[in-house]
N, C-alpha and C. Protein backbone atom coordinates (compact mmCIF):
# COMPACT_ATOMS: atom_id res chain seq x y z
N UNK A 1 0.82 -1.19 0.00
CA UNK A 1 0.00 0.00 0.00
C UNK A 1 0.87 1.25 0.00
N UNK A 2 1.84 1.22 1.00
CA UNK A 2 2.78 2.34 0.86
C UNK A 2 3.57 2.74 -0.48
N UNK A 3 4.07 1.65 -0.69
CA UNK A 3 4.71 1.96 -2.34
C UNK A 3 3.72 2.47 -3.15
N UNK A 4 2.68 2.13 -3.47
CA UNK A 4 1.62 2.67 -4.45
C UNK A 4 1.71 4.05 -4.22
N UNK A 5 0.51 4.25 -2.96
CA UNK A 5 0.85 6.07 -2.76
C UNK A 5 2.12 6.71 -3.27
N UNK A 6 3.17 5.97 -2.78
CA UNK A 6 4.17 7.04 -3.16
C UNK A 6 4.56 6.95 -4.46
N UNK A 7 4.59 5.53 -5.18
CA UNK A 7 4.31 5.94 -7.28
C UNK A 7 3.60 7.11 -7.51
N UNK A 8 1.94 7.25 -6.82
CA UNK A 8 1.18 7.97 -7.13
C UNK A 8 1.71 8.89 -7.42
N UNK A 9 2.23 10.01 -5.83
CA UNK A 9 2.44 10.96 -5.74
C UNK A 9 4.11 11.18 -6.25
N UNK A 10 4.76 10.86 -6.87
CA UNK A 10 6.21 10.67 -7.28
C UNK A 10 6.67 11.89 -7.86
N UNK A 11 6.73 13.21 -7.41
CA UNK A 11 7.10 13.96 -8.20
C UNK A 11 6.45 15.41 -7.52
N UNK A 12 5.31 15.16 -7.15
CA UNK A 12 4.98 16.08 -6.41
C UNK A 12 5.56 16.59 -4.94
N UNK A 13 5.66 15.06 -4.45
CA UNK A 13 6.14 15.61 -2.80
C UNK A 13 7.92 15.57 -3.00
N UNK A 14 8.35 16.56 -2.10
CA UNK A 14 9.34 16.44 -2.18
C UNK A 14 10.63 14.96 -1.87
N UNK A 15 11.86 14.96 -1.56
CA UNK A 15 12.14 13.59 -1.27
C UNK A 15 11.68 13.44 0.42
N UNK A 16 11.98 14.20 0.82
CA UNK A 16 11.80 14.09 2.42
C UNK A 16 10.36 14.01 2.97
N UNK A 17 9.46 14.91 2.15
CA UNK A 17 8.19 15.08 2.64
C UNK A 17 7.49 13.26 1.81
N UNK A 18 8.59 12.47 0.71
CA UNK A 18 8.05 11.32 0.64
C UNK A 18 8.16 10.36 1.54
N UNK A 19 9.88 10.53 2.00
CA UNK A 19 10.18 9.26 3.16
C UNK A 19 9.33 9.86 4.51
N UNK A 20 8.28 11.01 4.43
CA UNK A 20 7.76 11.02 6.00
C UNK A 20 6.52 10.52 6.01
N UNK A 21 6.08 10.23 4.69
CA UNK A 21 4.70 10.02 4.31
C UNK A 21 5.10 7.81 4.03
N UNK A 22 6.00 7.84 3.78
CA UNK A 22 6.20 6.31 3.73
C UNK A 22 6.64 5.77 4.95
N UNK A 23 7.56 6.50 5.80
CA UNK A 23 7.22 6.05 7.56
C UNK A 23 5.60 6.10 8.39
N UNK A 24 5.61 6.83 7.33
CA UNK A 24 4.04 7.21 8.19
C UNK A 24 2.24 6.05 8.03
N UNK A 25 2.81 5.67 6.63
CA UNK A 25 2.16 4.34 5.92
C UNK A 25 2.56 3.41 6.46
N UNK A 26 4.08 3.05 6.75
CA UNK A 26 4.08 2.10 7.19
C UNK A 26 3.95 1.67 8.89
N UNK A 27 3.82 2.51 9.76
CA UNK A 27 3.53 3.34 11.08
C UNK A 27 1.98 2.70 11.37
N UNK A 28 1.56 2.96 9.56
CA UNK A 28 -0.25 3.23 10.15
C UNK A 28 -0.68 1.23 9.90
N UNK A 29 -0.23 1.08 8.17
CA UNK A 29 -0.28 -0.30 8.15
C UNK A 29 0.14 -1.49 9.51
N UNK A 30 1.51 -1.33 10.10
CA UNK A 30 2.03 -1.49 11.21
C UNK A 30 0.61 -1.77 12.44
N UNK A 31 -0.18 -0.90 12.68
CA UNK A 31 -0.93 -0.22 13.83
C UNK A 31 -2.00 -1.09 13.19
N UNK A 32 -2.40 -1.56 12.05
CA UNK A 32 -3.88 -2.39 11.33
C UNK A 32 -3.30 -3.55 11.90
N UNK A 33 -2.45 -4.19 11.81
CA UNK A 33 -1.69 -5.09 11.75
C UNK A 33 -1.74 -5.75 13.25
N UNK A 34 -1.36 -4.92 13.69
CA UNK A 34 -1.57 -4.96 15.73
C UNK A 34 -2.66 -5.52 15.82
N UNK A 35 -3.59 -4.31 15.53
CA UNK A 35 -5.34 -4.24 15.26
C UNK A 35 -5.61 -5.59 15.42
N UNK A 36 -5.82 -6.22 14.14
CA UNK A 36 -6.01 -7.46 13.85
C UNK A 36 -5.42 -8.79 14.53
N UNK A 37 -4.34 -8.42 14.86
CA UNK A 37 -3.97 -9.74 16.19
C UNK A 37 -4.18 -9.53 17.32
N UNK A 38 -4.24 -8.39 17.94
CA UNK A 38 -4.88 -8.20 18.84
C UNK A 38 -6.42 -8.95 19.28
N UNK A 39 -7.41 -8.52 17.90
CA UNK A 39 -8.79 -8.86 17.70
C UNK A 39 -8.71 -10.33 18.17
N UNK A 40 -7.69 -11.14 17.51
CA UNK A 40 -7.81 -12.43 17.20
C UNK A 40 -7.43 -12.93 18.64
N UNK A 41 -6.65 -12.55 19.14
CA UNK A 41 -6.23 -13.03 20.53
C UNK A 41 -7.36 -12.88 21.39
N UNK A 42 -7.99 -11.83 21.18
CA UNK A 42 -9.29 -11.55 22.13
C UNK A 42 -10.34 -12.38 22.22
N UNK A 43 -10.38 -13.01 20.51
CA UNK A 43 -11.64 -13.88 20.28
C UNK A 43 -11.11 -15.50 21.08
N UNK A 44 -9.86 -15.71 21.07
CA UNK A 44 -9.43 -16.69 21.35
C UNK A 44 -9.62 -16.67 22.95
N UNK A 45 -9.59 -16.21 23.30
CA UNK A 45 -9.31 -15.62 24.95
C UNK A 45 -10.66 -16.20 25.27
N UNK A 46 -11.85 -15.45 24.55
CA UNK A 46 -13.06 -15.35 25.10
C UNK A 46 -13.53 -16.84 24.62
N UNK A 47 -13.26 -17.39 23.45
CA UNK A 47 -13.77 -18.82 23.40
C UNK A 47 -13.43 -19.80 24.10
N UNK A 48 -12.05 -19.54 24.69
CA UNK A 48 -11.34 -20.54 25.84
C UNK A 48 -12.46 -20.11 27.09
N UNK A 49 -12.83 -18.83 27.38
CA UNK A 49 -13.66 -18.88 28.29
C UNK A 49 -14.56 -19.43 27.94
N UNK A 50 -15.57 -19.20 27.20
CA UNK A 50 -16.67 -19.82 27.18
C UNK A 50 -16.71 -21.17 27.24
N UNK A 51 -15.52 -22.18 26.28
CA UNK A 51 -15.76 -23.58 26.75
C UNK A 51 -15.32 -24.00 28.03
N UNK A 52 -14.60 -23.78 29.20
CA UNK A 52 -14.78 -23.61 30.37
C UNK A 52 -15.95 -23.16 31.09
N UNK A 53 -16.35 -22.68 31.02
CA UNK A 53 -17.86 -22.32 31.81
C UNK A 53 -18.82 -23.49 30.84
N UNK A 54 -19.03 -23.84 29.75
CA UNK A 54 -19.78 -25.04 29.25
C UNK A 54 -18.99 -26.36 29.89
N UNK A 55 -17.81 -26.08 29.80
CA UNK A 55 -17.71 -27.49 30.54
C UNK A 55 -17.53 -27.83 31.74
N UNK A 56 -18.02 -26.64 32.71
CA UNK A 56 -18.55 -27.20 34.24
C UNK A 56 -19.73 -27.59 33.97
């Protein structure tokens, strides 16, 4: 995703204002990324609970 944007914009932003915008993509992708394992750990968490309480 980051590379794209910055093809996009290739010419317009300067070099620096590109590498702050491609730390910054990859910062944000990074942070989805968390997101999503985070989520998954949570669901896991809570289904280990639940089959414990079904299996008293």
């Amino acid at each position: 995703m980051a590379e794209e944007v910055s093809k996009a914009l290739n010419g317009i932003l300067t070099q620096e204002q590109d590498a702050l915008l491609d730390l910054y993509l990859n910062n944000l992708d990074n942070f989805f990324e968390n997101q999503k394992k985070a989520e998954k750990l949570k669901v896991e968490i809570e289904t280990l609970h639940l089959k414990k309480i079904l299996s008293e």
